[in-house]
Structures are given as structure tokens and as C-alpha cells.
Protein backbone atom coordinates (compact mmCIF):
# COMPACT_ATOMS: atom_id res chain seq x y z
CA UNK A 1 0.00 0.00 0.00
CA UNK A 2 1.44 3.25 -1.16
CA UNK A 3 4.44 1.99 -1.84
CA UNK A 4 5.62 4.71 -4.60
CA UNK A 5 4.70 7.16 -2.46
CA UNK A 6 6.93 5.65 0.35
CA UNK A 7 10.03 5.39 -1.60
CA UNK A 8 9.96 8.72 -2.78
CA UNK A 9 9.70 10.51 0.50
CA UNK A 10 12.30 8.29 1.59
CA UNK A 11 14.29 9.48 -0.93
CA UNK A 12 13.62 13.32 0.05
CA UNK A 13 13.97 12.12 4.02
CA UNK A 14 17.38 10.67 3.02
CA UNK A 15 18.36 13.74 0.59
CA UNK A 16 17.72 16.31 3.01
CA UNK A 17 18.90 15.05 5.98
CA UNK A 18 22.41 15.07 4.07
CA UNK A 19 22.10 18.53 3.39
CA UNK A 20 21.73 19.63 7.04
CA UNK A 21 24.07 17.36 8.25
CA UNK A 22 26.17 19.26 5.61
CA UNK A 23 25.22 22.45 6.88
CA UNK A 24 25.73 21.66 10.40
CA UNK A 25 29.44 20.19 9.86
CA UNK A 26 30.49 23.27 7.72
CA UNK A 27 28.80 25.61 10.70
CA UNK A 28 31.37 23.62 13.02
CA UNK A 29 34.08 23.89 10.87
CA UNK A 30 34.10 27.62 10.89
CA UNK A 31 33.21 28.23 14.05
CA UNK A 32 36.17 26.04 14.56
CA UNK A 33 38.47 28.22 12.75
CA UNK A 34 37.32 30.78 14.43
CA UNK A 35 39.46 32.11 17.45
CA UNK A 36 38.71 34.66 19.98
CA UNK A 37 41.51 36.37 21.73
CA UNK A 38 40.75 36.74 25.37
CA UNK A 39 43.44 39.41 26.51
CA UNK A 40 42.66 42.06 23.85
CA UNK A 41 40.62 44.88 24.71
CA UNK A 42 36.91 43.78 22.62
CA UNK A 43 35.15 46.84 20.75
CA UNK A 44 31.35 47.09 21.62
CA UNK A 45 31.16 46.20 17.94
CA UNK A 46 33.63 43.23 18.13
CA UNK A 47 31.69 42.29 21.55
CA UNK A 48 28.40 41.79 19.38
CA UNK A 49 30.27 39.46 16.60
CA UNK A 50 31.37 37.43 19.67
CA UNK A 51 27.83 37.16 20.94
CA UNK A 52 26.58 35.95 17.50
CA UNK A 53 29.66 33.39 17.09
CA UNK A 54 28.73 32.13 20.87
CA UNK A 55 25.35 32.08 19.74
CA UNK A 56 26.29 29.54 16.50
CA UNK A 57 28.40 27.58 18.46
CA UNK A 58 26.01 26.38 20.76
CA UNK A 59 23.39 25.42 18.23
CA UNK A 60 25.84 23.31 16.50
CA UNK A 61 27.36 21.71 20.25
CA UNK A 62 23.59 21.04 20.54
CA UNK A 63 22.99 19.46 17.20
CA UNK A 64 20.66 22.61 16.37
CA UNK A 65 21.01 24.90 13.07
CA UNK A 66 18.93 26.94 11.57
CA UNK A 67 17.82 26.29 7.94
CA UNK A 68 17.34 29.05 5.26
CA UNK A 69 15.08 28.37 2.13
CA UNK A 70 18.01 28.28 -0.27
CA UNK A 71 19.66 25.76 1.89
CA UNK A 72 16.27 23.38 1.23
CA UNK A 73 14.97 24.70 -1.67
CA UNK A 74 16.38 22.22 -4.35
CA UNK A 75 15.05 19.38 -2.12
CA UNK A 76 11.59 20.79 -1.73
CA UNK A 77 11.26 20.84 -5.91
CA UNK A 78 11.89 17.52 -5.81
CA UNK A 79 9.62 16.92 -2.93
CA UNK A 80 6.88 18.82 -4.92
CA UNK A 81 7.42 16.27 -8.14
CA UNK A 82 7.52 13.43 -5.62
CA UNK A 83 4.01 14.41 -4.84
CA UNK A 84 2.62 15.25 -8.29
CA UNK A 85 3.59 11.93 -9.54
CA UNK A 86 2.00 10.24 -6.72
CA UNK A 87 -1.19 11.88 -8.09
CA UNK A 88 -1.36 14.10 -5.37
CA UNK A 89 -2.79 17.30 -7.12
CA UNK A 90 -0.74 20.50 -7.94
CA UNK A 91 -2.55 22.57 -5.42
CA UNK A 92 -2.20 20.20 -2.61
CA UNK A 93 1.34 19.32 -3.24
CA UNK A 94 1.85 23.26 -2.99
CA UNK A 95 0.10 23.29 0.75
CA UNK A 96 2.37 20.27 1.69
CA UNK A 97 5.53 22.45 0.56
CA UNK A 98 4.35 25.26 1.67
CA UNK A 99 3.81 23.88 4.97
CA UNK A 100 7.50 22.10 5.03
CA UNK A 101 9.10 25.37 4.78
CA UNK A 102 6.88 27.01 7.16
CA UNK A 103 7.79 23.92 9.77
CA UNK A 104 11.84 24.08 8.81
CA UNK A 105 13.03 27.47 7.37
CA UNK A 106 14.25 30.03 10.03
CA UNK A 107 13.69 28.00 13.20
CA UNK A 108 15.97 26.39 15.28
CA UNK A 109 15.66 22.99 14.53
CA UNK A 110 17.33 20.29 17.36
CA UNK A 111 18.42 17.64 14.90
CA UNK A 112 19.64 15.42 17.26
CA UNK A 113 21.95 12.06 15.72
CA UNK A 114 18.78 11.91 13.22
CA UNK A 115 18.22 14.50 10.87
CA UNK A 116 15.87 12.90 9.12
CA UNK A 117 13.80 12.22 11.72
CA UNK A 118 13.48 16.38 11.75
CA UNK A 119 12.37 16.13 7.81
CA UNK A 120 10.26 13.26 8.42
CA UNK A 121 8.42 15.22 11.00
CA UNK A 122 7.77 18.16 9.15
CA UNK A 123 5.96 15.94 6.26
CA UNK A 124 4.10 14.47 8.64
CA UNK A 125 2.64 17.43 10.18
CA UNK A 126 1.60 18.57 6.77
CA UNK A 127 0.21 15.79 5.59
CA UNK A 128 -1.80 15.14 8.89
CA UNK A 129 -3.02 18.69 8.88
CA UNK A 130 -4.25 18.17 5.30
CA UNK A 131 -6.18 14.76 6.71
CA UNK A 132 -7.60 16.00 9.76
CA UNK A 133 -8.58 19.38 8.98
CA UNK A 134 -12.10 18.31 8.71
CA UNK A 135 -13.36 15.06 10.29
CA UNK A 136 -16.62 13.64 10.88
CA UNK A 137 -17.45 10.71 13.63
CA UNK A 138 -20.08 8.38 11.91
CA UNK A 139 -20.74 6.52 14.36
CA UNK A 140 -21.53 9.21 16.73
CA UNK A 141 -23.47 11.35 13.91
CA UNK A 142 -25.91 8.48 13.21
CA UNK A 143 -26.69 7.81 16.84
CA UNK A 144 -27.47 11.17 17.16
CA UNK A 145 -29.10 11.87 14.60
CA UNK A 146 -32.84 12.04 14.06
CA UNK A 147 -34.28 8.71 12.89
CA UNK A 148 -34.26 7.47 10.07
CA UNK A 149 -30.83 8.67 8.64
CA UNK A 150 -31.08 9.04 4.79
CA UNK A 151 -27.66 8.62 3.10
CA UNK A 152 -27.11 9.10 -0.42
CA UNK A 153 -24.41 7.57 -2.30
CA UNK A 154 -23.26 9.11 -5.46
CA UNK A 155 -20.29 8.38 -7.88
CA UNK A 156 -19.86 7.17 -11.42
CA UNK A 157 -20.13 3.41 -12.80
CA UNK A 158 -17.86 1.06 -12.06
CA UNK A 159 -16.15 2.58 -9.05
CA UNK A 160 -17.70 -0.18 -6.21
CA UNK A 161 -20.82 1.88 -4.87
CA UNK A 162 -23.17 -0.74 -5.18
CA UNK A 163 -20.65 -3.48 -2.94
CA UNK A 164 -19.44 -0.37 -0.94
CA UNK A 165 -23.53 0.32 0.02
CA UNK A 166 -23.69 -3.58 1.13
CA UNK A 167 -20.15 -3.36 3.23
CA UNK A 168 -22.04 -0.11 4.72
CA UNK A 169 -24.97 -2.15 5.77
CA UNK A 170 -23.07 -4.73 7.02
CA UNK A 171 -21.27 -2.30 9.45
CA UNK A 172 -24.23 -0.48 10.63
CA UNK A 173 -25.70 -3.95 11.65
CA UNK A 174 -22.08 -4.94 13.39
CA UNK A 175 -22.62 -1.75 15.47
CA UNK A 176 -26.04 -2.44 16.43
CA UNK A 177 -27.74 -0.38 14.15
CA UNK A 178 -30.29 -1.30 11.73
CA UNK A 179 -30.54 -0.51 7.54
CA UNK A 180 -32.40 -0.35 5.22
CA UNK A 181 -31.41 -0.43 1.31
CA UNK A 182 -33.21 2.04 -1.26
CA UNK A 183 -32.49 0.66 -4.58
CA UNK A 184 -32.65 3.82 -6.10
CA UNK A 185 -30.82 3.23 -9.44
CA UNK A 186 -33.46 2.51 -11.55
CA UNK A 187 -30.99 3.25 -14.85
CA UNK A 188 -28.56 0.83 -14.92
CA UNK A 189 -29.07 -1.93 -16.19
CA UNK A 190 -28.88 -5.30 -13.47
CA UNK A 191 -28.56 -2.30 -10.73
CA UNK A 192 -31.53 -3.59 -8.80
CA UNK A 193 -30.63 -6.97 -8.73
CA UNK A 194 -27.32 -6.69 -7.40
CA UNK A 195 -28.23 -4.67 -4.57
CA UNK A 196 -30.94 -7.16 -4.31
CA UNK A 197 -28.82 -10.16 -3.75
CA UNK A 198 -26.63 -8.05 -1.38
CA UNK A 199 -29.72 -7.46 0.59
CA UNK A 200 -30.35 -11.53 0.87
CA UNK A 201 -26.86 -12.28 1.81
CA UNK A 202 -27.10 -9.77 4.37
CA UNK A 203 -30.65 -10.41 5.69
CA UNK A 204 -31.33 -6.96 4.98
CA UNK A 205 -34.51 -5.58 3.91
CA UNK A 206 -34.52 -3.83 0.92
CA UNK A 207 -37.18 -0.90 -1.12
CA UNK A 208 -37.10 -1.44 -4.70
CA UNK A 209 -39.20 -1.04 -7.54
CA UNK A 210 -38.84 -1.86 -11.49
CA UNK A 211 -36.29 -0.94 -13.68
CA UNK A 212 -36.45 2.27 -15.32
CA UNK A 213 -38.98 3.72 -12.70
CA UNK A 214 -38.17 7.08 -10.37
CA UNK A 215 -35.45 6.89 -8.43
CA UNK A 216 -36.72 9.51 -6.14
CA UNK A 217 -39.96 8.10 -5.23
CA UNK A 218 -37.95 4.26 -4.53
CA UNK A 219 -36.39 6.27 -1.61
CA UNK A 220 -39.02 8.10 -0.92
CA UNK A 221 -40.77 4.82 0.10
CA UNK A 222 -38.01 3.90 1.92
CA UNK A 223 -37.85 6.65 4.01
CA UNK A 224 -41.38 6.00 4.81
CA UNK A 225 -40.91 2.02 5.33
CA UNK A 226 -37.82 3.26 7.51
CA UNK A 227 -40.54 5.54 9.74
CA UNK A 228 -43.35 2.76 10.27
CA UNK A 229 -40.73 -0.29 10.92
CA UNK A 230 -38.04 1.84 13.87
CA UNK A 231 -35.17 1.67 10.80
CA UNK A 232 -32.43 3.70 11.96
CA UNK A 233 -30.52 4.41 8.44
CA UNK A 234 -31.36 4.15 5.04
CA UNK A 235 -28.48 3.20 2.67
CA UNK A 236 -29.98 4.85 -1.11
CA UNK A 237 -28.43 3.86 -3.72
CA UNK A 238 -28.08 6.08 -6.99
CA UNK A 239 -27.48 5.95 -10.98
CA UNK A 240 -23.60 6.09 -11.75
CA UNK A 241 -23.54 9.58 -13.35
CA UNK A 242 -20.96 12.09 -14.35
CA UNK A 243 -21.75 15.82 -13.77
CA UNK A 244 -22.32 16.63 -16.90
CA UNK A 245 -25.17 14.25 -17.39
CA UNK A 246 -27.78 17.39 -17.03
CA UNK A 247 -30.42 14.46 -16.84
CA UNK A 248 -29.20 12.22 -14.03
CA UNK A 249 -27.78 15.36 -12.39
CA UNK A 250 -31.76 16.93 -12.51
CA UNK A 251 -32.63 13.29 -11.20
CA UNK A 252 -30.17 13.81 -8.57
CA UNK A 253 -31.45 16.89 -7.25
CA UNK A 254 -35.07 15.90 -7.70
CA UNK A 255 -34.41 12.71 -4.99
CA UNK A 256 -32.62 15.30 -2.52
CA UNK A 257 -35.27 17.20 -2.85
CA UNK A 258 -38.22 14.61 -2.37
CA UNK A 259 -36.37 13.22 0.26
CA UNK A 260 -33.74 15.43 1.73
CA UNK A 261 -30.48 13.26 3.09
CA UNK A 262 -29.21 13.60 5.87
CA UNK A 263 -25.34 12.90 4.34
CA UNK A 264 -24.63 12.08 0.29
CA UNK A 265 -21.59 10.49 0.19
CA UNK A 266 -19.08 10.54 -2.68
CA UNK A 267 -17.89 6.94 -3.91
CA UNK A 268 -14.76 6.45 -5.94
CA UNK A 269 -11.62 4.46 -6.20
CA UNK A 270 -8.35 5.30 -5.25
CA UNK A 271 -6.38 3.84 -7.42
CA UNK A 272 -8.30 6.46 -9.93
CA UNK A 273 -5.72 8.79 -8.91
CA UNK A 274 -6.43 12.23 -10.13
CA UNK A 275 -9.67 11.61 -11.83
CA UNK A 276 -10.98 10.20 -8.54
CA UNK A 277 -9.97 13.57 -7.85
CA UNK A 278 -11.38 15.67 -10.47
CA UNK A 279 -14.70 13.52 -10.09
CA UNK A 280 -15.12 14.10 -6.21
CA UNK A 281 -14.45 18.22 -7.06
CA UNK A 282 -17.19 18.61 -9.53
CA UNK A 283 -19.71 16.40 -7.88
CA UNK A 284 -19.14 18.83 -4.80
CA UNK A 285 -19.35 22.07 -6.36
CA UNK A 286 -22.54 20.01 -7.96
CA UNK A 287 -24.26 18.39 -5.10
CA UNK A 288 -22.52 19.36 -2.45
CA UNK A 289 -21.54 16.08 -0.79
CA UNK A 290 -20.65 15.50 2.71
CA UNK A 291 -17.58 12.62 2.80
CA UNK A 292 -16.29 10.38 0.50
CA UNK A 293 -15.37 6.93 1.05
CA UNK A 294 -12.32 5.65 -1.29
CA UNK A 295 -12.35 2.02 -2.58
CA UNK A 296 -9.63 -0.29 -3.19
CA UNK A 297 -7.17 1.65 -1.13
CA UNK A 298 -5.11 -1.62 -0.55
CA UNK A 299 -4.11 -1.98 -4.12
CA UNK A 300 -3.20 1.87 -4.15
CA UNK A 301 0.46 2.58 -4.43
CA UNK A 302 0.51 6.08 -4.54
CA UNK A 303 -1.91 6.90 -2.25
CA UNK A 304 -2.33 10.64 -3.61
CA UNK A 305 -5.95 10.27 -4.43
CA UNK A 306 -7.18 10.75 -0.58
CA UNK A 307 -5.03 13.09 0.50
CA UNK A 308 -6.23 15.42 -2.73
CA UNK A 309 -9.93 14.75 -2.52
CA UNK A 310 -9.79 15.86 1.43
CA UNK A 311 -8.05 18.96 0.74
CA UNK A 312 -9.67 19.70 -2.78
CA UNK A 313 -13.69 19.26 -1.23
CA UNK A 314 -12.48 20.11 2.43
CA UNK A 315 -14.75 17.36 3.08
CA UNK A 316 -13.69 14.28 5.08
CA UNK A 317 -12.66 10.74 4.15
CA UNK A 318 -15.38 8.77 5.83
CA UNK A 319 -14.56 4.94 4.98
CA UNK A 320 -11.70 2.85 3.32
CA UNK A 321 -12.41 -0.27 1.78
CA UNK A 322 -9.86 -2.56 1.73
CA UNK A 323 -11.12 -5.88 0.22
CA UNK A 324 -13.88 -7.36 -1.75
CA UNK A 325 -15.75 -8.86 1.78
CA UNK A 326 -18.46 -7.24 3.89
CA UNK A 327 -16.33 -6.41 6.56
CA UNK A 328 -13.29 -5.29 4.59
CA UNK A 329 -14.22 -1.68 5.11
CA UNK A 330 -12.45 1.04 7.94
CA UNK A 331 -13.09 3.86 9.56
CA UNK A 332 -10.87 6.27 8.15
CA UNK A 333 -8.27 7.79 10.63
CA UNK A 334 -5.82 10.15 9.65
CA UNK A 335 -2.86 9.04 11.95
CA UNK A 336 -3.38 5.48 10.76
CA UNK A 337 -3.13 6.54 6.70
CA UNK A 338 -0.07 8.71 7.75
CA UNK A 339 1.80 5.77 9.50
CA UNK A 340 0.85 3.78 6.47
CA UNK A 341 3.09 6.08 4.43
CA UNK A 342 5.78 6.12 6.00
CA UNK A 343 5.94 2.70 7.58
């Protein structure tokens, strides 16, 4: 998982570590050379000089030096590619630089026996700011939440919605909750009966009505199946659409209307990269959506696409699946995906 990611900001860890171990052995070495004569009468203004020498001496003694942005700025351009080409987009990759420098240049920086432990830190801190910026505790938000929840699942074809719906229900139920399925795309073809035979293998009940009918009134009869039988969520499915589909986008808005949800949730996979990326952007300057929940994040090896759609929507990563069974699905936590990188 990740692993191209990984190597490369290994690389950069290992790269610029070297150059402030550089910098802190050719500090020494001058200050070395230096050499202050004690029995001579010291000017105010040679009494200052010695104050700044004392000054660099003890940050080096200490394993301490104080970076400039020239003395990193070669290794942040090729932390910046790094990123890029682990389909992290350009305007994210910019707030994880930007963020570096902020966290190294012009501070004293204790770099101890590991100085790349110091870099390593700084990436870290940007990435998890990125991540956890805005979060949003499911669990607590559905148990809270009037009853029944109505959450809408949006996304284009192909990207694991329909399984991803199923793995949901199956972890409401784990946590003592109990769903309901809205088989609310009506357009594709075979759409109903794969949620269908979800619902069976899951003992779940499921709302659904024939193919081609309106999507908005299949989960409008779930919500009121949900209200007579004490459901606590209902899991609506949707057509696969683009958002430039002005039909399905209408149809969209139409079943948020009829029956407004309480979250819509963007579906996608990771290993889509930077048209995961572009997708989850223009569904929420469409929609707006609430979360997204990534699929297939164990066959990612960049691991760019989550870290962009968080920052991009400024909408939280809700769920990562990481298998084809029922309960291969998490509860996404930012520390945990940043460990992951750099494990």
C-alpha cells in the first residue's frame, strides 16, 4: 500500500537530511576556525560578533542549526514532483511544501543524531493537517441523529458503490444499528438486482421497484418504510452519473429534494488517482456532498488520491475499503493513513 509514495519521500527524508548534516558540519568547521583572543581589549562592535559566534556555536554543540530556504529549496522541488507523480494534485502538493518550509526554514531545529527524523516530521505534520482538517465521527453522527438517517451515495459506474452500500450495511448492523437499502438506481441496467442479492446475503430488507422507474420516489418509500418499521438508516443507492449528465444530475437533485439526506456520500476508487480527484471536485461544487469513502485503497500505491480529494472538497474521508468482503471496510483515521506512508 502506497508503496511509490513511500520510496519517494524516503528518498527526500534521506536527501535532506544530508544537506543539514552538511550544513551543520560546515557551521562547526568555521566556528572552529574561528578564534577569539581573550586578553585584547573587545570593541562594543567586536563584543556583538562574539555574541553571534557564541550564539552559532552552541546550536551546532547542541545538534541545532537553523535552515534558510536556499539551503532546502532544491530538495523541496523535488519533494513537490515526488508528490505530483503520486497523483497528489498541484494545489495540494503546494500546501504540503508550503507547509514544510513554514515547519523548517528560520527555526531552530534540534536535529539530534537523526536528521531525518526532523524532515520526516515536518511531512508528517503537513500531511496530517491536510487529513484532519475536517473530520466527521459516523458513528456518533448516526446515533445522534434524528431517525431514520437518509444517506445518499453518489459516484460514477464502475467505481464499487453498489458493494461499498452492502459493506455499509453490514457495518451499521455490526454496530447495532439497523438498515435499510433504497435501490434507487433505476438506470442501470442489473442495478436492482445486485443490490438485491446483497440485501439476501445480508438479511437486509430492501425498497425497490422496477427498472427504469423514479429513483426519487424508490427512496421516498423507503424513508417511509424506515418511519413505520423503527429503521435507523437508510443506505440509497443512486445511478452512476458524471456531472455533466444534465439528466441524471436533474434526477439527482429531484431525490434530494423529495427526500432530503441527511449525508450524500461521494464513492470512488483510489487507485483512480487524479480523476478520482477531479470527479469528487465537480460532484461537490454540484451536489454538495458531505464525505467520500475511497475504494480499493489496498491496491493503491501512490496513495495521492485521498489526500487530494480531502483537501480539494475540504470534506472528510469517511470509509476505506480494503477488500472485496463485507467487513473489509475502515473507519478512516488520519494518523493510521499517515503511519501507512511512511511505515
Amino acid at each position: 500500500m502506497f508503496n511509490k509514495l513511500k520510496d519517494r519521500l524516503k528518498n527526500f527524508k534521506t536527501n535532506l537530511g544530508t544537506k543539514i548534516d552538511e550544513k551543520a558540519v560546515s557551521i562547526e568547521q568555521e566556528e572552529s576556525d574561528c578564534s577569539i583572543n581573550t586578553n585584547e581589549e573587545i570593541s562594543v562592535g567586536q563584543k556583538k560578533n562574539s555574541s553571534i559566534t557564541q550564539r552559532a556555536k552552541a546550536f551546532v554543540f547542541e545538534r541545532e542549526v537553523i535552515l534558510s530556504e536556499k539551503d532546502i529549496e532544491d530538495s523541496l522541488w523535488e519533494l513537490e514532483i515526488a508528490l505530483m507523480e503520486s497523483d497528489i494534485a498541484i494545489s495540494v502538493s503546494e500546501a504540503i511544501i508550503d507547509s514544510v518550509k513554514e515547519d523548517l526554514v528560520g527555526s531552530r531545529k534540534r536535529i539530534g543524531k537523526n536528521t531525518e527524523e526532523v524532515v520526516e516530521t515536518a511531512i508528517r505534520n503537513a500531511i496530517l493537517n491536510i487529513m484532519s482538517a475536517n473530520t466527521l465521527d459516523f458513528d456518533k453522527f448516526v446515533r445522534n441523529a434524528e431517525k431514520p438517517v437518509n444517506i445518499v451515495f453518489v459516484g460514477i459506474n464502475g467505481t464499487g458503490k453498489t458493494t461499498t452500500i452492502a459493506k455499509m450495511a453490514h457495518y451499521l448492523k455490526e454496530n447495532d444499528f439497523i438498515p435499510l437499502l433504497a435501490a434507487g438506481d433505476t438506470f442501470r441496467a442489473g442495478a436492482i438486482d445486485q443490490l438485491d442479492i446483497h440485501a439476501k446475503r445480508l438479511g437486509t430488507k430492501i425498497i425497490k421497484h422496477q427498472e427504469g422507474g423514479d429513483p426519487a420516489a424508490v427512496i421516498y418509500d423507503a424513508m417511509q418504510y424506515a418511519k413505520s418499521h423503527n429503521i435507523d438508516v437508510v443506505l440509497s443507492d443512486t445511478a452512476g452519473r458524471m456531472h455533466t449528465n444534465v439528466n441524471l444530475m436533474a434526477q439527482l437533485k429531484k431525490i434530494c429534494r423529495v427526500s432530503p439526506p441527511d449525508l450524500i456520500i461521494f464513492v470512488d476508487e483510489a487507485v483512480a488517482g487524479n480523476d478520482a480527484v477531479e470527479r469528487a471536485s465537480q460532484f461537490n461544487d454540484s451536489v454538495p456532498i458531505d464525505g467520500s469513502i475511497l475504494t480499493k485503497i489496498d491496491a493503491d500505491a501512490k496513495g495521492g488520491a485521498a489526500i487530494s480529494i480531502a483537501y480539494i472538497t475540504n470534506k472528510p474521508i469517511l470509509f476505506l475499503g480494503v477488500g472485496q468482503e463485507y467487513n473489509e471496510i475502515e473507519k478512516f483515521d488520519p494518523e493510521w493513513f499517515v503511519d501507512k506512508i511512511f511505515e
